[in-house]
PDB file of N, CA and C in Angstrom:
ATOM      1  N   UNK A   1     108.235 154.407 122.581  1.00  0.00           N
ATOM      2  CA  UNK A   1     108.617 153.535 123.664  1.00  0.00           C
ATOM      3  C   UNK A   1     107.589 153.606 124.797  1.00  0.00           C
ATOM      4  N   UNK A   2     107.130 154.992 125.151  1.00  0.00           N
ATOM      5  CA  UNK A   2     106.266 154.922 126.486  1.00  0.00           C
ATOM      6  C   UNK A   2     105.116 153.887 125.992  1.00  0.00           C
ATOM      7  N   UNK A   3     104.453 154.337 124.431  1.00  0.00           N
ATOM      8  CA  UNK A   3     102.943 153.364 123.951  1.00  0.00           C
ATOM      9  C   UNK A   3     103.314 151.984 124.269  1.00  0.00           C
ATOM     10  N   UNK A   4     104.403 151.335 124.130  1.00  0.00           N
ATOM     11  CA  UNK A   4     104.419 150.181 124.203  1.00  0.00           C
ATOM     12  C   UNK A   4     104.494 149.645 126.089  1.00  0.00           C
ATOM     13  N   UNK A   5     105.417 150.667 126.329  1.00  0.00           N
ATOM     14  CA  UNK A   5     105.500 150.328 128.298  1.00  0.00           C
ATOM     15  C   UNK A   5     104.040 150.431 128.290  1.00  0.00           C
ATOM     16  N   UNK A   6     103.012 151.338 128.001  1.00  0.00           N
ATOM     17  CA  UNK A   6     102.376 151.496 128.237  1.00  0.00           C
ATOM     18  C   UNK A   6     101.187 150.551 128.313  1.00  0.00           C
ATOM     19  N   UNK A   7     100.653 149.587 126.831  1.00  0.00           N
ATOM     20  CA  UNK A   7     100.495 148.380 126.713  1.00  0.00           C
ATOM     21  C   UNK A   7     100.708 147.065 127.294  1.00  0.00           C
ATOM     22  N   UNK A   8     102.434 147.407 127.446  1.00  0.00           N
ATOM     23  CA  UNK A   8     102.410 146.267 128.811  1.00  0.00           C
ATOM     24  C   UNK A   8     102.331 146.015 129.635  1.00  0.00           C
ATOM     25  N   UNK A   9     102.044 147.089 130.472  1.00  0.00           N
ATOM     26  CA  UNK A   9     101.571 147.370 131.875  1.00  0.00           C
ATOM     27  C   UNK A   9     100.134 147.118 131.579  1.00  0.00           C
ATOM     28  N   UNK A  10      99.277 147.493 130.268  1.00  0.00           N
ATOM     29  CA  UNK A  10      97.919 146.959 130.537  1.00  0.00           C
ATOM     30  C   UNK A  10      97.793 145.825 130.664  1.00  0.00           C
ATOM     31  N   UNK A  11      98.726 145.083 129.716  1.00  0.00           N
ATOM     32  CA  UNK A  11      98.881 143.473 130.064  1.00  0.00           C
ATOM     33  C   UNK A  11      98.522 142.583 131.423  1.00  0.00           C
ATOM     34  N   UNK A  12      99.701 143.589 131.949  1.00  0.00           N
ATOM     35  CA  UNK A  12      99.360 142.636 133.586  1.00  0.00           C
ATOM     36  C   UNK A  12      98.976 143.034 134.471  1.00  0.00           C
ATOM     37  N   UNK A  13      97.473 144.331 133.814  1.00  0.00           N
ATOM     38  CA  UNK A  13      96.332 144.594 135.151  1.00  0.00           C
ATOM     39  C   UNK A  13      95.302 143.173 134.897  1.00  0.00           C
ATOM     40  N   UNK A  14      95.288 142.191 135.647  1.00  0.00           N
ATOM     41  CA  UNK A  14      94.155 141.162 136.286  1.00  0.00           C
ATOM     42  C   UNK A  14      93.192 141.816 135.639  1.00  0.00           C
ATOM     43  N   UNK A  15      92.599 140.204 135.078  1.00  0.00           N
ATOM     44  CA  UNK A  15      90.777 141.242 134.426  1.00  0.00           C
ATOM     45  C   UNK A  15      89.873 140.784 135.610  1.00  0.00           C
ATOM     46  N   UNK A  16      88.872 141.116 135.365  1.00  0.00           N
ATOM     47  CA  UNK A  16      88.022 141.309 136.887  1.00  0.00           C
ATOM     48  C   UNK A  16      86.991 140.432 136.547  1.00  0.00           C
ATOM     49  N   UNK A  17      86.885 139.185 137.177  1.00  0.00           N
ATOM     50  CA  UNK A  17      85.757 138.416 136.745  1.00  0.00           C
ATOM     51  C   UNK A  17      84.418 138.577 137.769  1.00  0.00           C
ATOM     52  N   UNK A  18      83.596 138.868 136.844  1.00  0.00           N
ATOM     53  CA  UNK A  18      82.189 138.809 137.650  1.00  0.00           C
ATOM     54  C   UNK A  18      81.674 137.913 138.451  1.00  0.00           C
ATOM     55  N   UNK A  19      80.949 138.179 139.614  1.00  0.00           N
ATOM     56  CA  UNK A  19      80.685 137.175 140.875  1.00  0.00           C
ATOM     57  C   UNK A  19      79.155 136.470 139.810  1.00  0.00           C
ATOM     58  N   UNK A  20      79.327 135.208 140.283  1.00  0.00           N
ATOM     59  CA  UNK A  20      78.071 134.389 139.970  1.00  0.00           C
ATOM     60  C   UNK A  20      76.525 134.821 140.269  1.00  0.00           C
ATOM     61  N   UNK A  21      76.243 135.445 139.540  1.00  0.00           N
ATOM     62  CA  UNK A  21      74.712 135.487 139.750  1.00  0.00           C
ATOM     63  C   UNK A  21      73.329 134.420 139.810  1.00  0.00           C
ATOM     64  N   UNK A  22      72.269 135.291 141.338  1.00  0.00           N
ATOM     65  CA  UNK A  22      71.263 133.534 141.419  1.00  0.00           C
ATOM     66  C   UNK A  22      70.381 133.927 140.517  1.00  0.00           C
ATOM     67  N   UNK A  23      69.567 132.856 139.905  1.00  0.00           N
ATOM     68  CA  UNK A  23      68.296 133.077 139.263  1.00  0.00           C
ATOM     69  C   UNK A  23      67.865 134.460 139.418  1.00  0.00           C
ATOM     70  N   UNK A  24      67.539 134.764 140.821  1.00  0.00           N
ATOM     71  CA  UNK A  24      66.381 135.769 141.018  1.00  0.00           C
ATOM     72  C   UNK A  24      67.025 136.702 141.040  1.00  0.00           C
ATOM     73  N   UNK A  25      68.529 137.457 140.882  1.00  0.00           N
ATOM     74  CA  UNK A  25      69.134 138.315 140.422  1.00  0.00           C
ATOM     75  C   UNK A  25      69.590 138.330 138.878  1.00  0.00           C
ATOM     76  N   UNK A  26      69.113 137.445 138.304  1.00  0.00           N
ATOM     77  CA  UNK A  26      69.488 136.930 136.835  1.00  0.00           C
ATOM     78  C   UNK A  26      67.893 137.943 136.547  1.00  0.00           C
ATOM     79  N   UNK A  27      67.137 137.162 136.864  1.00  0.00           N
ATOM     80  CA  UNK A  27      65.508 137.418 136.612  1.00  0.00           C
ATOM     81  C   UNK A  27      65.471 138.826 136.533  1.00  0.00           C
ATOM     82  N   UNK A  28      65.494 139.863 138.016  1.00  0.00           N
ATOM     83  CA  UNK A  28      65.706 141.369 138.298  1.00  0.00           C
ATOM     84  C   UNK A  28      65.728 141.825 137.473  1.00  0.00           C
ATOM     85  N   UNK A  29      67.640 141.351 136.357  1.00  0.00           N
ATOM     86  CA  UNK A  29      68.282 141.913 135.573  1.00  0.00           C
ATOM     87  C   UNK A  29      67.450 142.001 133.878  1.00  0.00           C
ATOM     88  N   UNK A  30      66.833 140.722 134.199  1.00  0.00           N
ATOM     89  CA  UNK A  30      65.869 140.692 132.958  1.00  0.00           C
ATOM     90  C   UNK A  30      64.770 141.743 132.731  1.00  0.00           C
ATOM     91  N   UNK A  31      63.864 141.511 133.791  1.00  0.00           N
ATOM     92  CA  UNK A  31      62.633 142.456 133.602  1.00  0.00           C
ATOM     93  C   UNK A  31      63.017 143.780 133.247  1.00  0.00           C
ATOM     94  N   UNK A  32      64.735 144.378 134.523  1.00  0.00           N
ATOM     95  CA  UNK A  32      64.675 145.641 133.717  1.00  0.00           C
ATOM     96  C   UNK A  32      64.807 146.074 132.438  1.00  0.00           C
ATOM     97  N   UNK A  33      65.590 144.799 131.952  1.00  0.00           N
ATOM     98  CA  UNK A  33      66.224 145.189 130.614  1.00  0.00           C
ATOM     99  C   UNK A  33      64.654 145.029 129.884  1.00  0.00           C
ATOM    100  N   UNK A  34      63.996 144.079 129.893  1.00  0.00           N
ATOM    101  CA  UNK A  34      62.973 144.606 128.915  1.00  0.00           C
ATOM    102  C   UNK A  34      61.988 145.471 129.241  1.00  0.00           C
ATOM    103  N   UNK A  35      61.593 146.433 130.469  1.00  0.00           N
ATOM    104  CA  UNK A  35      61.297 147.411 130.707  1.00  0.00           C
ATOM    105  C   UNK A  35      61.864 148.325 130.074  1.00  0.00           C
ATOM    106  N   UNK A  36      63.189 148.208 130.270  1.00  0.00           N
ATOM    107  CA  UNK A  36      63.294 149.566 129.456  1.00  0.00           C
ATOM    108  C   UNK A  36      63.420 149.774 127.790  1.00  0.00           C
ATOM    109  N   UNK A  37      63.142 148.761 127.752  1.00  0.00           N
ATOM    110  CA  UNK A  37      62.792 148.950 126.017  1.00  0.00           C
ATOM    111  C   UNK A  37      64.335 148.492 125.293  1.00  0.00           C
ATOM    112  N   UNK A  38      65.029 148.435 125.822  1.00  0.00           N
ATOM    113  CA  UNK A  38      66.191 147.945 125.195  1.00  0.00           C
ATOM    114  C   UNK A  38      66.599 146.459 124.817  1.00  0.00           C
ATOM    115  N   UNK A  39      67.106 146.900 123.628  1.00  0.00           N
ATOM    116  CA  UNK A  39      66.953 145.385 122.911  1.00  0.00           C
ATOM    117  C   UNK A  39      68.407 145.025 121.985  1.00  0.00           C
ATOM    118  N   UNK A  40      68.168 144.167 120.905  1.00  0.00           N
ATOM    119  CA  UNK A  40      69.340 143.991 119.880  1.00  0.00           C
ATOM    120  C   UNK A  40      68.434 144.266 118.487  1.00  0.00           C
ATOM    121  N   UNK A  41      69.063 145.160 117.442  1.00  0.00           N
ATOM    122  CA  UNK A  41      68.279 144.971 116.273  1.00  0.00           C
ATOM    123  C   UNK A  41      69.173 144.252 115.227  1.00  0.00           C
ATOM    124  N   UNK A  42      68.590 143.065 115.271  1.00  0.00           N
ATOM    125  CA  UNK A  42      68.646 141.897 114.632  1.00  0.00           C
ATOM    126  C   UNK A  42      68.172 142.190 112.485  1.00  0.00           C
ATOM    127  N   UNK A  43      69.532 142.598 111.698  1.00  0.00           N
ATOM    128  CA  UNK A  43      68.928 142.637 110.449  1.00  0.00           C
ATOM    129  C   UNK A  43      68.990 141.486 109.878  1.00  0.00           C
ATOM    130  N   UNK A  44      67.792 141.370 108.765  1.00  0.00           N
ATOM    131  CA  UNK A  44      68.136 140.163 108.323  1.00  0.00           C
ATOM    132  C   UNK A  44      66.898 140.122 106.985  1.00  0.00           C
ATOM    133  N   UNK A  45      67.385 139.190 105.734  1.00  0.00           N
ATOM    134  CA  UNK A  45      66.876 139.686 104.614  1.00  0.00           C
ATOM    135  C   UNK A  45      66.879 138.491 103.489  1.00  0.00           C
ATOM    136  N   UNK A  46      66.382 138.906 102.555  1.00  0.00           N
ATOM    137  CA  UNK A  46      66.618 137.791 101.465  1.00  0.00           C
ATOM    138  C   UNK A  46      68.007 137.553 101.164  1.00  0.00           C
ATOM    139  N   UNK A  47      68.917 138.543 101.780  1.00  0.00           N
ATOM    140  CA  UNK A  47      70.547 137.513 101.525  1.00  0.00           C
ATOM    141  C   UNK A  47      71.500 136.628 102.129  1.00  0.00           C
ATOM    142  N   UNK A  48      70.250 136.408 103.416  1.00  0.00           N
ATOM    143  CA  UNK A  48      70.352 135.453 104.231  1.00  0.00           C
ATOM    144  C   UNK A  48      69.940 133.811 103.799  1.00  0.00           C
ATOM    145  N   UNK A  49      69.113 133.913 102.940  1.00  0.00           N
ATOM    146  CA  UNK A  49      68.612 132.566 102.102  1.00  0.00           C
ATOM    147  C   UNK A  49      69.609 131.738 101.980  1.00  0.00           C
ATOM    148  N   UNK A  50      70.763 132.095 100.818  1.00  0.00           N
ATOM    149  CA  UNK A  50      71.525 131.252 100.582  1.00  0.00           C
ATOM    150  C   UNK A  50      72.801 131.683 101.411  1.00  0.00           C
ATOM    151  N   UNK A  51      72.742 131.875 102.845  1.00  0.00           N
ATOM    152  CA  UNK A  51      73.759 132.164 103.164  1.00  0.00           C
ATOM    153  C   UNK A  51      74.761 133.669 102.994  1.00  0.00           C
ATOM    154  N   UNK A  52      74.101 134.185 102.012  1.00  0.00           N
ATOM    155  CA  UNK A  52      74.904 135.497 101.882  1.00  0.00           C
ATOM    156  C   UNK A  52      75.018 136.411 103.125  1.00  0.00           C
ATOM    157  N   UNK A  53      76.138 136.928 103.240  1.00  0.00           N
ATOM    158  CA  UNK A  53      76.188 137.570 105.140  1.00  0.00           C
ATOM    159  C   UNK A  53      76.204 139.161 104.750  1.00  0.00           C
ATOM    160  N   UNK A  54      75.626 139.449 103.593  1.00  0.00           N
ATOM    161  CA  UNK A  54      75.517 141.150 103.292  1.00  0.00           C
ATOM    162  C   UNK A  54      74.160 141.667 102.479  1.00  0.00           C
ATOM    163  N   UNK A  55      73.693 142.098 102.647  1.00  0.00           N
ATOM    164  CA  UNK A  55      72.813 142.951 101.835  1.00  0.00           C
ATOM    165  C   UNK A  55      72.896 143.736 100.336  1.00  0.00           C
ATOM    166  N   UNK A  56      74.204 144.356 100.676  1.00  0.00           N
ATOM    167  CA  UNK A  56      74.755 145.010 100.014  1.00  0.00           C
ATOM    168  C   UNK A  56      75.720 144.005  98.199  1.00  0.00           C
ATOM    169  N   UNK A  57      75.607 142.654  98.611  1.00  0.00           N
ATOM    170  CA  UNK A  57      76.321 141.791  97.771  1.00  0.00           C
ATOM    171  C   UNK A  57      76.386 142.000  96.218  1.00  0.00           C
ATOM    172  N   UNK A  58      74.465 142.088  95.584  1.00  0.00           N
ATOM    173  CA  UNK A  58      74.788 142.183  94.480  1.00  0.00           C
ATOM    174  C   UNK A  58      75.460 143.764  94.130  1.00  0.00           C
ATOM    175  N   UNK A  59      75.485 144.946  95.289  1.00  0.00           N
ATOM    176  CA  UNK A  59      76.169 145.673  94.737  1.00  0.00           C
ATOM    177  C   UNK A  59      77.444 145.897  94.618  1.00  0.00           C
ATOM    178  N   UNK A  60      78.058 145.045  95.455  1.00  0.00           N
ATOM    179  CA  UNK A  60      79.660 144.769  95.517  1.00  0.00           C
ATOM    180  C   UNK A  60      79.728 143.845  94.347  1.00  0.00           C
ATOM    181  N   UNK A  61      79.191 143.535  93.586  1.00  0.00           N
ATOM    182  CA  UNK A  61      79.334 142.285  92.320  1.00  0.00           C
ATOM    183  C   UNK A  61      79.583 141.286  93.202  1.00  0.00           C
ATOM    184  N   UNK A  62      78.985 140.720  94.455  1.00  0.00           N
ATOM    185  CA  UNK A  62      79.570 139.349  95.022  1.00  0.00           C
ATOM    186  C   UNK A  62      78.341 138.637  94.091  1.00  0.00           C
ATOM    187  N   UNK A  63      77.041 139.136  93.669  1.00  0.00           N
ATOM    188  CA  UNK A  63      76.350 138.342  93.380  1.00  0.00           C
ATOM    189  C   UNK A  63      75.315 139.559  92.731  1.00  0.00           C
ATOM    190  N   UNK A  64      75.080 138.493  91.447  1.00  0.00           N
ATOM    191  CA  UNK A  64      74.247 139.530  90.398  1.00  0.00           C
ATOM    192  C   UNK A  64      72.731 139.661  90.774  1.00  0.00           C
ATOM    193  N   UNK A  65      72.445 140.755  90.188  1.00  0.00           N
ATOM    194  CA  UNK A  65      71.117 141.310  91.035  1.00  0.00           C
ATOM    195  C   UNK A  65      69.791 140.158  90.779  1.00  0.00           C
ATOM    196  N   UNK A  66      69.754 139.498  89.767  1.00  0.00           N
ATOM    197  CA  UNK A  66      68.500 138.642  89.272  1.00  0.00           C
ATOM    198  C   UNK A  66      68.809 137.543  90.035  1.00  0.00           C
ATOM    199  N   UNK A  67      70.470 137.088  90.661  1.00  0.00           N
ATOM    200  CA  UNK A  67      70.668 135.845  91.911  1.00  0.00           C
ATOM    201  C   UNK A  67      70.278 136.149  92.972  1.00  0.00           C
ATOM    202  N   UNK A  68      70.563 137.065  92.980  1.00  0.00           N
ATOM    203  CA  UNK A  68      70.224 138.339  94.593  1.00  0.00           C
ATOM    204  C   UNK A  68      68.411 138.038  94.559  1.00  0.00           C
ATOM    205  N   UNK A  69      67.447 138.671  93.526  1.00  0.00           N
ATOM    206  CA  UNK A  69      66.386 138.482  93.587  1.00  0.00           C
ATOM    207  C   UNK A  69      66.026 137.147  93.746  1.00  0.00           C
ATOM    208  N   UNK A  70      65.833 136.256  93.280  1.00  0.00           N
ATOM    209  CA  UNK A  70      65.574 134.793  93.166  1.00  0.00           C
ATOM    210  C   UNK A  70      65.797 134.278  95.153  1.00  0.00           C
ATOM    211  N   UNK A  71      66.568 135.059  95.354  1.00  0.00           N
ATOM    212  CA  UNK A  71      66.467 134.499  97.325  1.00  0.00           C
ATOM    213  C   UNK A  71      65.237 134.944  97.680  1.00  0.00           C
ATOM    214  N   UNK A  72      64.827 135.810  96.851  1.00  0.00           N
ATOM    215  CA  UNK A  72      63.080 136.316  97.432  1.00  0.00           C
ATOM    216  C   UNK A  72      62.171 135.230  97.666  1.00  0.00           C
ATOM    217  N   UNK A  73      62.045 134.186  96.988  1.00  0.00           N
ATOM    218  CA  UNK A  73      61.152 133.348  97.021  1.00  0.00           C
ATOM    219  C   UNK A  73      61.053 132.341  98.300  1.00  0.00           C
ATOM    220  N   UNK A  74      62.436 132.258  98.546  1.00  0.00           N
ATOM    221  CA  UNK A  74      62.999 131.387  99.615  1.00  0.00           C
ATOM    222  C   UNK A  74      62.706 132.376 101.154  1.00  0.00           C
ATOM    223  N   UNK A  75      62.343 133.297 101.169  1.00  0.00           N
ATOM    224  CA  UNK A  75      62.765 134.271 102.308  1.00  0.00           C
ATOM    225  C   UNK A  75      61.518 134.356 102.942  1.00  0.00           C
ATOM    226  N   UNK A  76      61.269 133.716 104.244  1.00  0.00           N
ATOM    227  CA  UNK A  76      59.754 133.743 104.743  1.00  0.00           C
ATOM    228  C   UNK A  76      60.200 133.811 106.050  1.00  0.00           C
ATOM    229  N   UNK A  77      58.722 134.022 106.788  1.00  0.00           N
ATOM    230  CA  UNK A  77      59.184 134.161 108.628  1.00  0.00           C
ATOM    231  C   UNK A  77      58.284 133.395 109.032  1.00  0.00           C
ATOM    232  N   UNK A  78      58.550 131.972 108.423  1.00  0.00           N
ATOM    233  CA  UNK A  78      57.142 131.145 109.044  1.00  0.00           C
ATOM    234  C   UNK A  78      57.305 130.419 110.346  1.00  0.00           C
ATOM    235  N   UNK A  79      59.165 130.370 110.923  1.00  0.00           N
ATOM    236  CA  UNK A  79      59.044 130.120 111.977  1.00  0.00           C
ATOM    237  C   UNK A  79      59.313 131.248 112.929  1.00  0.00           C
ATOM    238  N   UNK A  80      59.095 132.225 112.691  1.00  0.00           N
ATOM    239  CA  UNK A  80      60.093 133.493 113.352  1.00  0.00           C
ATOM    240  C   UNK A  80      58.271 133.589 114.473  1.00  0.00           C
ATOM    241  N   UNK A  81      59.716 134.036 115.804  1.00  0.00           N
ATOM    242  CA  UNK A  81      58.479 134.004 116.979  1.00  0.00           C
ATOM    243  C   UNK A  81      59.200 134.430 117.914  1.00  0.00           C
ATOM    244  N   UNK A  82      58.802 136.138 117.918  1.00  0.00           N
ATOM    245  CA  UNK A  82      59.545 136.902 118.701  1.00  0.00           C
ATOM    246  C   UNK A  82      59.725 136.256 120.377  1.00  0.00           C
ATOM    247  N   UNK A  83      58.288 136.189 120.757  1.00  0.00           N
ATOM    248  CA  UNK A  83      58.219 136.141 122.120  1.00  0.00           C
ATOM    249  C   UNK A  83      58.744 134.460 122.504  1.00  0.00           C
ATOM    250  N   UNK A  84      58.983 134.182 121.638  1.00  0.00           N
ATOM    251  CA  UNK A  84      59.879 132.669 122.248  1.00  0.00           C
ATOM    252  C   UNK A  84      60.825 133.043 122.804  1.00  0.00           C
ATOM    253  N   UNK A  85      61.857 134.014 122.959  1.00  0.00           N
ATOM    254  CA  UNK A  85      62.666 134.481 123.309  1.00  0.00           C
ATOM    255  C   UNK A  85      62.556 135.067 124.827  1.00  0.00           C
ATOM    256  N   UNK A  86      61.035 134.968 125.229  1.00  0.00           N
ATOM    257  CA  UNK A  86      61.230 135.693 126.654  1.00  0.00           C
ATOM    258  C   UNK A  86      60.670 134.328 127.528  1.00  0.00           C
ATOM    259  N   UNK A  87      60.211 133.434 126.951  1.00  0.00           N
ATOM    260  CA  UNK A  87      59.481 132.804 127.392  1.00  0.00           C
ATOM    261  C   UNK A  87      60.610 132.051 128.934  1.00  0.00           C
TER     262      UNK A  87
END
């Protein structure tokens, strides 16, 4: 009984919305973050070709290993361009 009072009282603490930030406090927030080296690591692979959302697929039997291979051919980074992203 208390877990649940307890829950519902989280219910109706107000969530706290963040004040609007300007450009040049947007900007600040940027440089530090890529100063400090922190980032997202983004995986991504030949089972992305046809859509597959795992790596792991042909070993779960979602997909047999010679289908699994055959995305190899398809799998290139000819538009991939890191620094578009900061631009």
């Amino acid at each position: 009984m208390q877990r649940i009072m307890f829950f519902l009282l989280l219910l109706t603490v107000p969530t706290v919305m963040p004040a609007q930030q300007s450009d040049a406090e947007k900007e600040t927030r940027m440089h530090w973050f890529a100063d400090a080296k922190l980032g997202i690591f983004i995986h991504w692979g030949i089972y992305a070709v046809n859509g597959i959302d795992e790596s792991w697929s042909f070993y779960n039997e979602y997909l047999k290993y010679d289908d699994y291979m055959k995305q190899l051919n398809g799998f290139t980074a000819a538009k991939y361009d890191p620094a578009a992203g900061r631009r």
